[in-house]
N, C-alpha and C. Protein backbone atom coordinates (compact mmCIF):
# COMPACT_ATOMS: atom_id res chain seq x y z
N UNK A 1 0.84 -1.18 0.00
CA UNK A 1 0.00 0.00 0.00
C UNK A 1 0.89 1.24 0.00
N UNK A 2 0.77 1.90 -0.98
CA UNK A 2 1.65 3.30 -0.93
C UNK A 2 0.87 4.20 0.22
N UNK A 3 2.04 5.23 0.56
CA UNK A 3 1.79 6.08 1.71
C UNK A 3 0.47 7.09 1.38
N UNK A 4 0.29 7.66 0.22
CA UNK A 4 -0.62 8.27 -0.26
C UNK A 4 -1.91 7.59 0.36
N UNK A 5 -2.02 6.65 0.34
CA UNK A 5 -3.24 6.32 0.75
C UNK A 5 -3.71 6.99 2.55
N UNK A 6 -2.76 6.93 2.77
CA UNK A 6 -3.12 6.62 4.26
C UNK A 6 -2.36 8.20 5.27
N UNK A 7 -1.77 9.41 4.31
CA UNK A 7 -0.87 10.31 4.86
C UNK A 7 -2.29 11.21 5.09
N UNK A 8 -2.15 12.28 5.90
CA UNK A 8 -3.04 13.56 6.01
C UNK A 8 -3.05 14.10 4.91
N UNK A 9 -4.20 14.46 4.43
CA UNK A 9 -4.00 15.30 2.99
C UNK A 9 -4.35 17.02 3.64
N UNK A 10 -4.68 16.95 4.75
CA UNK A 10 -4.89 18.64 5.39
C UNK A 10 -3.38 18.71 6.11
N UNK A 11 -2.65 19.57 4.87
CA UNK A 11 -1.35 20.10 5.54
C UNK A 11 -1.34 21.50 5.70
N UNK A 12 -0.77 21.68 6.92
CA UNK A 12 -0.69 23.34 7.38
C UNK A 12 1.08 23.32 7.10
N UNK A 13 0.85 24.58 6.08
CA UNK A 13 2.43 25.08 5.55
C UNK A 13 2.58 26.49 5.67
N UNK A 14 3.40 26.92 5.13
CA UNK A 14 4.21 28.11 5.38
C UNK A 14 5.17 28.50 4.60
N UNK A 15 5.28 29.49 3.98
CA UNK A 15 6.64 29.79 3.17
C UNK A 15 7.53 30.41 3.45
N UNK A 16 8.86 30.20 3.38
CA UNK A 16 10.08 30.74 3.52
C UNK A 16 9.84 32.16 4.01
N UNK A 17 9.35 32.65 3.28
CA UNK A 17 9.39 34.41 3.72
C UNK A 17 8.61 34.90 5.08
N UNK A 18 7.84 33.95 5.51
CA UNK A 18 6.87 34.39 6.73
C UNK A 18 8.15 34.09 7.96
N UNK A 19 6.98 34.81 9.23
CA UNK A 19 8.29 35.26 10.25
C UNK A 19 7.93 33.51 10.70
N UNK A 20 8.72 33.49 11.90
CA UNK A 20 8.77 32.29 12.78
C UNK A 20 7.13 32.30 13.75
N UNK A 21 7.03 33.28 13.96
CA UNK A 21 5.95 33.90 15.01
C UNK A 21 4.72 33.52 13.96
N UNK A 22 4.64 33.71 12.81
CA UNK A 22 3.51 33.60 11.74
C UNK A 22 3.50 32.10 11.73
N UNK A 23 4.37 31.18 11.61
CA UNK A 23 4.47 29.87 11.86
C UNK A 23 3.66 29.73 13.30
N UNK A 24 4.47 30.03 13.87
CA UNK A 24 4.15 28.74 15.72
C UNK A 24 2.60 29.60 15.73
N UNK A 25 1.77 30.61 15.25
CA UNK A 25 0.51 30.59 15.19
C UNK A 25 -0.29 29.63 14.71
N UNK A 26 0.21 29.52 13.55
CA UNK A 26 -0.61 28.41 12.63
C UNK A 26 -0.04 27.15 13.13
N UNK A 27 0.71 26.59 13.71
CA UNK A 27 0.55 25.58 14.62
C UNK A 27 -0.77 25.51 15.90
N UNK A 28 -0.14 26.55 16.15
CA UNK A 28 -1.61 26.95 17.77
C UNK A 28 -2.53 26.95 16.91
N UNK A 29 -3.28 27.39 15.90
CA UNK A 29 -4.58 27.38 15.70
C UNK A 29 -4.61 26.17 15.25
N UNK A 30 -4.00 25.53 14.46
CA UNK A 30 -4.19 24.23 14.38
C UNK A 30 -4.07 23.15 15.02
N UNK A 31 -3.60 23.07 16.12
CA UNK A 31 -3.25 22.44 16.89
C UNK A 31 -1.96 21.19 16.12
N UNK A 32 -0.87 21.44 15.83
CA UNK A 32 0.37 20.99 15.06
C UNK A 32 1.54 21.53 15.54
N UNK A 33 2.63 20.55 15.48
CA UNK A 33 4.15 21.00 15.93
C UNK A 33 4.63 20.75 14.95
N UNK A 34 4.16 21.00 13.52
CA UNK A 34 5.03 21.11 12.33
C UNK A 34 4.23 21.41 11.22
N UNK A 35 5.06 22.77 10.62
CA UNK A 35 4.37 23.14 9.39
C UNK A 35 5.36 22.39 8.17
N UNK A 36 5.02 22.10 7.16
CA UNK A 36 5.68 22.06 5.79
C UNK A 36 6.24 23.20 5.37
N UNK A 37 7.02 23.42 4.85
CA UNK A 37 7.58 24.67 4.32
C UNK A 37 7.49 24.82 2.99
N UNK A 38 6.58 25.84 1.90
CA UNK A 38 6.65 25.21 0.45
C UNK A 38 7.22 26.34 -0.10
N UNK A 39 7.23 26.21 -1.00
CA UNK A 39 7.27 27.29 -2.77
C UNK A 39 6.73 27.15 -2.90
N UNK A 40 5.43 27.98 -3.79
CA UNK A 40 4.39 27.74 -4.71
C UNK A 40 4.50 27.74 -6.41
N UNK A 41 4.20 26.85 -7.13
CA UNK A 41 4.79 27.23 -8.69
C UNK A 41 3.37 26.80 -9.64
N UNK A 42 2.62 27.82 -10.43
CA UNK A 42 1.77 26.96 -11.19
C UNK A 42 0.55 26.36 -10.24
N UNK A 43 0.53 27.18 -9.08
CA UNK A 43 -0.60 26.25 -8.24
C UNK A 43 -0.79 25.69 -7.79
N UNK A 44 0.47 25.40 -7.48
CA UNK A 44 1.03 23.72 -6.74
C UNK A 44 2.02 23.74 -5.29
N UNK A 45 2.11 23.07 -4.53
CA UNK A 45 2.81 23.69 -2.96
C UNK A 45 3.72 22.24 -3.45
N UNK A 46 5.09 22.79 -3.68
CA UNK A 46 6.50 22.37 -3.48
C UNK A 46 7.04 22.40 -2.08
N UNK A 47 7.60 20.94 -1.22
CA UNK A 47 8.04 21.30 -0.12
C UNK A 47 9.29 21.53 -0.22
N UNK A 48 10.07 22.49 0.73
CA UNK A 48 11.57 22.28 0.69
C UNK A 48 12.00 22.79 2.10
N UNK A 49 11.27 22.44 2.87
CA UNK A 49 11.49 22.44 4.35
C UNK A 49 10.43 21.86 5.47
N UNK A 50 10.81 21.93 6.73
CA UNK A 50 9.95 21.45 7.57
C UNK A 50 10.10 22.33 8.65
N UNK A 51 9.54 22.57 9.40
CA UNK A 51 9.68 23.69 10.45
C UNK A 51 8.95 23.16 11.76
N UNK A 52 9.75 22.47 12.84
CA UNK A 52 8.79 22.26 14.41
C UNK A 52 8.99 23.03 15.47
N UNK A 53 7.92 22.75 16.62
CA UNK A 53 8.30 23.59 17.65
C UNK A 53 9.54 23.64 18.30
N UNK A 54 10.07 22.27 18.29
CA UNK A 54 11.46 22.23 18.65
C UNK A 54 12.05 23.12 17.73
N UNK A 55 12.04 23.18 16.55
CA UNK A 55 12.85 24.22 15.76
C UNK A 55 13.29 25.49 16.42
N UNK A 56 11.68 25.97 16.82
CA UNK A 56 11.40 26.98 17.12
C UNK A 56 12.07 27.84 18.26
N UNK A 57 11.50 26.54 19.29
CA UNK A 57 12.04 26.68 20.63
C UNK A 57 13.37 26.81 21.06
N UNK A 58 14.22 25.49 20.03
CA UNK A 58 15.78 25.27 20.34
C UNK A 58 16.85 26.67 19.47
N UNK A 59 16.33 26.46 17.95
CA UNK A 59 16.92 27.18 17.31
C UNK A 59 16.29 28.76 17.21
N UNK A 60 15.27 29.27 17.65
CA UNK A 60 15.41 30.73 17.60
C UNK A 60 14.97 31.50 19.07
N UNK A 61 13.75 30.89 19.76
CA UNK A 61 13.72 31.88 21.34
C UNK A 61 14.85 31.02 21.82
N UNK A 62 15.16 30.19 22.23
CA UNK A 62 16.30 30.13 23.58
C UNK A 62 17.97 30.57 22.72
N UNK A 63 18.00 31.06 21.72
CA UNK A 63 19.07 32.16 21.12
C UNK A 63 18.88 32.84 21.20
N UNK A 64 17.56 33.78 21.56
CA UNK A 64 17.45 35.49 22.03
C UNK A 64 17.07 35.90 21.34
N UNK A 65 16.44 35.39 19.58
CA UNK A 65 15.52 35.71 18.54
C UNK A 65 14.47 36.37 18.51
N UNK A 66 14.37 37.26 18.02
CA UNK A 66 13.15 37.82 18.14
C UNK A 66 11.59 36.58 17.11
N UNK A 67 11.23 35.88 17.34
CA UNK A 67 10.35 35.12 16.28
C UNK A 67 10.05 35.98 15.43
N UNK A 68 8.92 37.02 15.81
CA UNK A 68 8.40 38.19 14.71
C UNK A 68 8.96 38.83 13.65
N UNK A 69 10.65 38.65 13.94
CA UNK A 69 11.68 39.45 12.95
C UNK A 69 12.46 38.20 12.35
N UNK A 70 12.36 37.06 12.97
CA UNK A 70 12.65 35.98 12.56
C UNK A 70 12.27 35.05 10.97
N UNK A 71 12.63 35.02 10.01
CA UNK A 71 11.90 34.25 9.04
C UNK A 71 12.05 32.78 9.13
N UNK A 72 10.83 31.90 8.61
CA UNK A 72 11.30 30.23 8.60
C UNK A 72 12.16 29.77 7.98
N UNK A 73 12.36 30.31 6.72
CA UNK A 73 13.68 29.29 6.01
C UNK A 73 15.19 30.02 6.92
N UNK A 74 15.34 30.91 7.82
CA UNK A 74 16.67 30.51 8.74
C UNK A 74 16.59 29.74 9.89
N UNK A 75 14.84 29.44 10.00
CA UNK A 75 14.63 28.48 11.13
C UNK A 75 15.09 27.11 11.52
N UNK A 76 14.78 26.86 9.85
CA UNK A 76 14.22 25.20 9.48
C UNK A 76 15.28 24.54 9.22
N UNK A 77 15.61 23.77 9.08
CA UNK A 77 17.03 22.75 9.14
C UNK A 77 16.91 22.93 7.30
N UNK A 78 18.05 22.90 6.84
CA UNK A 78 18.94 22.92 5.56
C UNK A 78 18.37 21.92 4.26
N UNK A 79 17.71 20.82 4.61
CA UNK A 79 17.18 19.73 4.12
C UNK A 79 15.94 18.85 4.39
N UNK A 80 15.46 18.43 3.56
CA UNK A 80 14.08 18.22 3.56
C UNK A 80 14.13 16.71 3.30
N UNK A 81 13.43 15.94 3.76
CA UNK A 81 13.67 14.57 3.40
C UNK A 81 11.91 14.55 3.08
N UNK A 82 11.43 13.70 1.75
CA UNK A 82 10.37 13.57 1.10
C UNK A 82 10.30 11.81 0.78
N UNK A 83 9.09 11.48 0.88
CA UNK A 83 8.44 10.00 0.38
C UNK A 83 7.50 10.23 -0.64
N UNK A 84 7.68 9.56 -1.65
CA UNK A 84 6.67 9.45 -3.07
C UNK A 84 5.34 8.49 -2.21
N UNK A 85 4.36 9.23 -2.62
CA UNK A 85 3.08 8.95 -2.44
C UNK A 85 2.71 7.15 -2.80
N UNK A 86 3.46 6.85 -3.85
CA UNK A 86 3.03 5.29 -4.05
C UNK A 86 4.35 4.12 -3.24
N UNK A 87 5.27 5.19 -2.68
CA UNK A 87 6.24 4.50 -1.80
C UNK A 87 5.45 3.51 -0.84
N UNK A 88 5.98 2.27 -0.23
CA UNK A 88 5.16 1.84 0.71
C UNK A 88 5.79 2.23 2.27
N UNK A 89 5.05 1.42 3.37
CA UNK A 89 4.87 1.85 4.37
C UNK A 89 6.76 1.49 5.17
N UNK A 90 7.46 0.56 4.90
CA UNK A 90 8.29 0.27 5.16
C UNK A 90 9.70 0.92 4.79
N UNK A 91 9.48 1.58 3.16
CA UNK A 91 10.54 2.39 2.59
C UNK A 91 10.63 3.74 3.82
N UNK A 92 8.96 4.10 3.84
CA UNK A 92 8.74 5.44 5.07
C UNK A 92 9.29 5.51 6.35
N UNK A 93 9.00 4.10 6.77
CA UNK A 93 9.44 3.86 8.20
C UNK A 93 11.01 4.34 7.94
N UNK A 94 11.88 3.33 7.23
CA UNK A 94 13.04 3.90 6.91
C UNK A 94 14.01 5.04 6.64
N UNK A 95 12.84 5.49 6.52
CA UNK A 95 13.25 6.96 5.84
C UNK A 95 13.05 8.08 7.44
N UNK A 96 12.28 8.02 8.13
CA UNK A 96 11.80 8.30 9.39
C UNK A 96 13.29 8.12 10.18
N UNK A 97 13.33 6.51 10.43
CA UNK A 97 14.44 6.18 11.53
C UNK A 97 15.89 7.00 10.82
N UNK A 98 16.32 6.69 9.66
CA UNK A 98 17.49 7.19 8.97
C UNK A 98 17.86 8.63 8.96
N UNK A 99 16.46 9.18 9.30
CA UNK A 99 16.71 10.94 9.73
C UNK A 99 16.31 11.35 11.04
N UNK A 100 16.10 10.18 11.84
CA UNK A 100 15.35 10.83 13.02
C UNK A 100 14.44 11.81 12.81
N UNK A 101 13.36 11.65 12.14
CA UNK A 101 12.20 12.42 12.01
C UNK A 101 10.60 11.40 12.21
N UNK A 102 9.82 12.66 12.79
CA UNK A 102 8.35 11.33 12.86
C UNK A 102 7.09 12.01 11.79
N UNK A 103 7.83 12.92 11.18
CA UNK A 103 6.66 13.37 10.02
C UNK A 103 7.50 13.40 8.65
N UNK A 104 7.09 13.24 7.77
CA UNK A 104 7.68 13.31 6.06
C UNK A 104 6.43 13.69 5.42
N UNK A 105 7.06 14.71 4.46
CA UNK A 105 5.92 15.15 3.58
C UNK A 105 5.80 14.42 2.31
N UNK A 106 4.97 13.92 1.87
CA UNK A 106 4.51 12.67 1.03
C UNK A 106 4.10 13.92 -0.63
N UNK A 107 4.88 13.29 -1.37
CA UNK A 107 4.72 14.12 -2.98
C UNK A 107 4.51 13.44 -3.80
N UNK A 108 4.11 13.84 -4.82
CA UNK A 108 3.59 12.76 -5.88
C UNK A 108 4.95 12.51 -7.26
N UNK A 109 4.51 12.30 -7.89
CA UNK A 109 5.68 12.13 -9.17
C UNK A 109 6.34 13.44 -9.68
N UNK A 110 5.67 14.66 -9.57
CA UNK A 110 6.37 15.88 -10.17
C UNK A 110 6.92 16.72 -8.58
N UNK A 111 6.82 15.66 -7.55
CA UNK A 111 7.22 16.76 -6.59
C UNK A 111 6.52 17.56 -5.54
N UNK A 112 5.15 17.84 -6.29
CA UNK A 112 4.10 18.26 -5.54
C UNK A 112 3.68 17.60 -3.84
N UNK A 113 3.73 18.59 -3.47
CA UNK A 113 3.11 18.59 -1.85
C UNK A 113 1.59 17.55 -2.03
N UNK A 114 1.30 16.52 -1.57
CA UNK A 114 0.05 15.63 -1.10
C UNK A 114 -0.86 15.43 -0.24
N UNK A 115 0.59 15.68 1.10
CA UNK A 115 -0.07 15.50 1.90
C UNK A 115 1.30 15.21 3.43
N UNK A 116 1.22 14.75 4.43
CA UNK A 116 2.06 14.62 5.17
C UNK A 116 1.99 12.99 5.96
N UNK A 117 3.11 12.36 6.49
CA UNK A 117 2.61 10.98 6.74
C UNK A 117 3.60 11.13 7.93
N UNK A 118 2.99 11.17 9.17
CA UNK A 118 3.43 11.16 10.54
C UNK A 118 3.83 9.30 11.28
N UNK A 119 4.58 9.68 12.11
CA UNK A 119 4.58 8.33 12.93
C UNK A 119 3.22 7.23 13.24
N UNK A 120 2.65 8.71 13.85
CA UNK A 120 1.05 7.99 14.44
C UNK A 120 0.28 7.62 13.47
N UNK A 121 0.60 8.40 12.37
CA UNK A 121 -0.31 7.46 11.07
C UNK A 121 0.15 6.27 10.65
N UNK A 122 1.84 5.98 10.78
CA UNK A 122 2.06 4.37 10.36
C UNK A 122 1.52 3.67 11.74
N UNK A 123 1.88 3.96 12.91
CA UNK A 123 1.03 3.07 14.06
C UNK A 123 -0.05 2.82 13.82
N UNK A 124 -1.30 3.68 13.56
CA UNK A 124 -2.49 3.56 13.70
C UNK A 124 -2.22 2.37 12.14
N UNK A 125 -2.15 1.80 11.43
CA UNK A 125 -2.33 1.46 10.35
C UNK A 125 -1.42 -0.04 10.62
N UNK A 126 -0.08 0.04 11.43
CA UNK A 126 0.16 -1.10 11.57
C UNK A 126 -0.60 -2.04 13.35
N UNK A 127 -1.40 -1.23 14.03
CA UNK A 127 -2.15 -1.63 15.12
C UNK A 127 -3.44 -2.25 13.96
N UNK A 128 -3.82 -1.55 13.27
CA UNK A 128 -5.34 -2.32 12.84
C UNK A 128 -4.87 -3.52 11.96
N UNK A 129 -3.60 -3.76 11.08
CA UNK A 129 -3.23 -4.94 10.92
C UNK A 129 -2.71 -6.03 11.69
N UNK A 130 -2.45 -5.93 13.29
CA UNK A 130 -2.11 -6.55 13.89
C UNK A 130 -3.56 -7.21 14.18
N UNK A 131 -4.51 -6.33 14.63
CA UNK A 131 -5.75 -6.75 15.17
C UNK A 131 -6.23 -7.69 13.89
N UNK A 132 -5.93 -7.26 12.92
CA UNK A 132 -7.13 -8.49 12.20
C UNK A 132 -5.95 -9.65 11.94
N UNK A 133 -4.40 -9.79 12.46
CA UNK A 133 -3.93 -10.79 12.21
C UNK A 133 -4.51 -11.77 13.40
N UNK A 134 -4.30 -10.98 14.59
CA UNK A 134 -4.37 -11.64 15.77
C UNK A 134 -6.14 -12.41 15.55
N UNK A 135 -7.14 -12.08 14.86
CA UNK A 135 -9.21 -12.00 15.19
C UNK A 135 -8.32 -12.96 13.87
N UNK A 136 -7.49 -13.50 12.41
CA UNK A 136 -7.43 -14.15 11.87
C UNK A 136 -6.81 -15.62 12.66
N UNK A 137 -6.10 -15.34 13.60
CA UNK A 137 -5.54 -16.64 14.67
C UNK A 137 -6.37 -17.01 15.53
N UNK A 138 -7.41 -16.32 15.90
CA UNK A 138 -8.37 -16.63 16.92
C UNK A 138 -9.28 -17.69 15.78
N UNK A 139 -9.36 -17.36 15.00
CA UNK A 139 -10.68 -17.46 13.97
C UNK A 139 -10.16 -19.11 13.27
N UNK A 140 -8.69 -19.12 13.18
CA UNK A 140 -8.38 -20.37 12.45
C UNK A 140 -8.06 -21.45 13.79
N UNK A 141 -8.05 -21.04 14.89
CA UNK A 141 -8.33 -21.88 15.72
C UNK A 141 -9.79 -22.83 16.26
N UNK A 142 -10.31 -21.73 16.01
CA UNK A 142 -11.65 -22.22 16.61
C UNK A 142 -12.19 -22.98 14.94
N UNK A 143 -11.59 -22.51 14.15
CA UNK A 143 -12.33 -23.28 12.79
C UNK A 143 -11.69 -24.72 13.12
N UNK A 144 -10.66 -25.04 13.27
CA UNK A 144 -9.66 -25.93 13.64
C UNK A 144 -10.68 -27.13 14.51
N UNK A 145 -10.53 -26.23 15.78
CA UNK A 145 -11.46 -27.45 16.73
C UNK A 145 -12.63 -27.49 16.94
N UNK A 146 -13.28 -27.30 16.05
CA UNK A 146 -14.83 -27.49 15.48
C UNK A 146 -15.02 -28.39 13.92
N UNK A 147 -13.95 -27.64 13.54
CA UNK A 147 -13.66 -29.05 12.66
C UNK A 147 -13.40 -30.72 12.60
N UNK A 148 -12.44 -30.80 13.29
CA UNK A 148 -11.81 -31.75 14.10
C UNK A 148 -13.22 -32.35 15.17
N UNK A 149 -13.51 -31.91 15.44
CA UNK A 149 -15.21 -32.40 16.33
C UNK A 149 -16.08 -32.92 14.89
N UNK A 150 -16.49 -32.57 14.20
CA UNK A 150 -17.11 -33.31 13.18
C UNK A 150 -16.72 -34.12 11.93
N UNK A 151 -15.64 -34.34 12.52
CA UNK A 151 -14.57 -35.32 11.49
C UNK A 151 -14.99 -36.63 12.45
């Protein structure tokens, strides 16, 4: 199953030019500790950053930053790590642990912004496959010795 299926398609972003303070709002109203960072080209939201509260917190107030005078792209770390939308769930995981990150922004074939695919979205997705493995072991048991009774 590619990630597309299963990533947030309501992403709260932000572009390079807005302050830091214009960010960690649109977190608070949204309730989020990470915006996407895009370009826009043609209509389309290009990511090329990520911006969290840790960002926020580590790299501009506890340096003495003003946020408000602050912009995001000196916030945001240098590099952007991205998953193709028909990638599956395991390339992601990988890609997660290999950067120490728990969100990736999920793009399609030209690049385009999709959507975002967090930690808690691969949990929630590998918990409901556990459950129907585990209700499939319950299920081939009891077929088992009910079978075995009318043999």
């Amino acid at each position: 199953m590619g990630v597309g299926k299963i990533c947030s398609r309501d992403v709260v972003f932000a572009r390079r030019n807005e302050s830091v303070a214009q960010a960690a709002h649109l977190m608070r109203e949204h309730h989020v500790g990470t915006v996407v960072v895009v370009d826009e080209r043609n209509g389309r939201r290009f990511p090329v950053g990520m911006l969290t509260d840790r960002d926020i917190a580590v790299g501009v107030v506890a340096l003495g930053a003003d946020p408000a005078k602050s912009n995001v792209e000196g916030a945001m770390p240098a590099e952007v790590v991205c998953v193709r939308d028909t990638d599956g769930l395991g390339r992601a995981v990988a890609l997660m642990r290999a950067q120490g990150v728990r969100r990736l922004p999920v793009i399609d074939a030209s690049g385009a912004l999709v959507g975002v695919l967090s930690a808690d979205d691969v949990l929630e997705v590998l918990a409901e496959e556990l459950y129907c493995l585990g209700g499939m072991m319950v299920r081939g048991e009891r077929y088992e010795r009910e079978h075995r009774k009318a043999a």
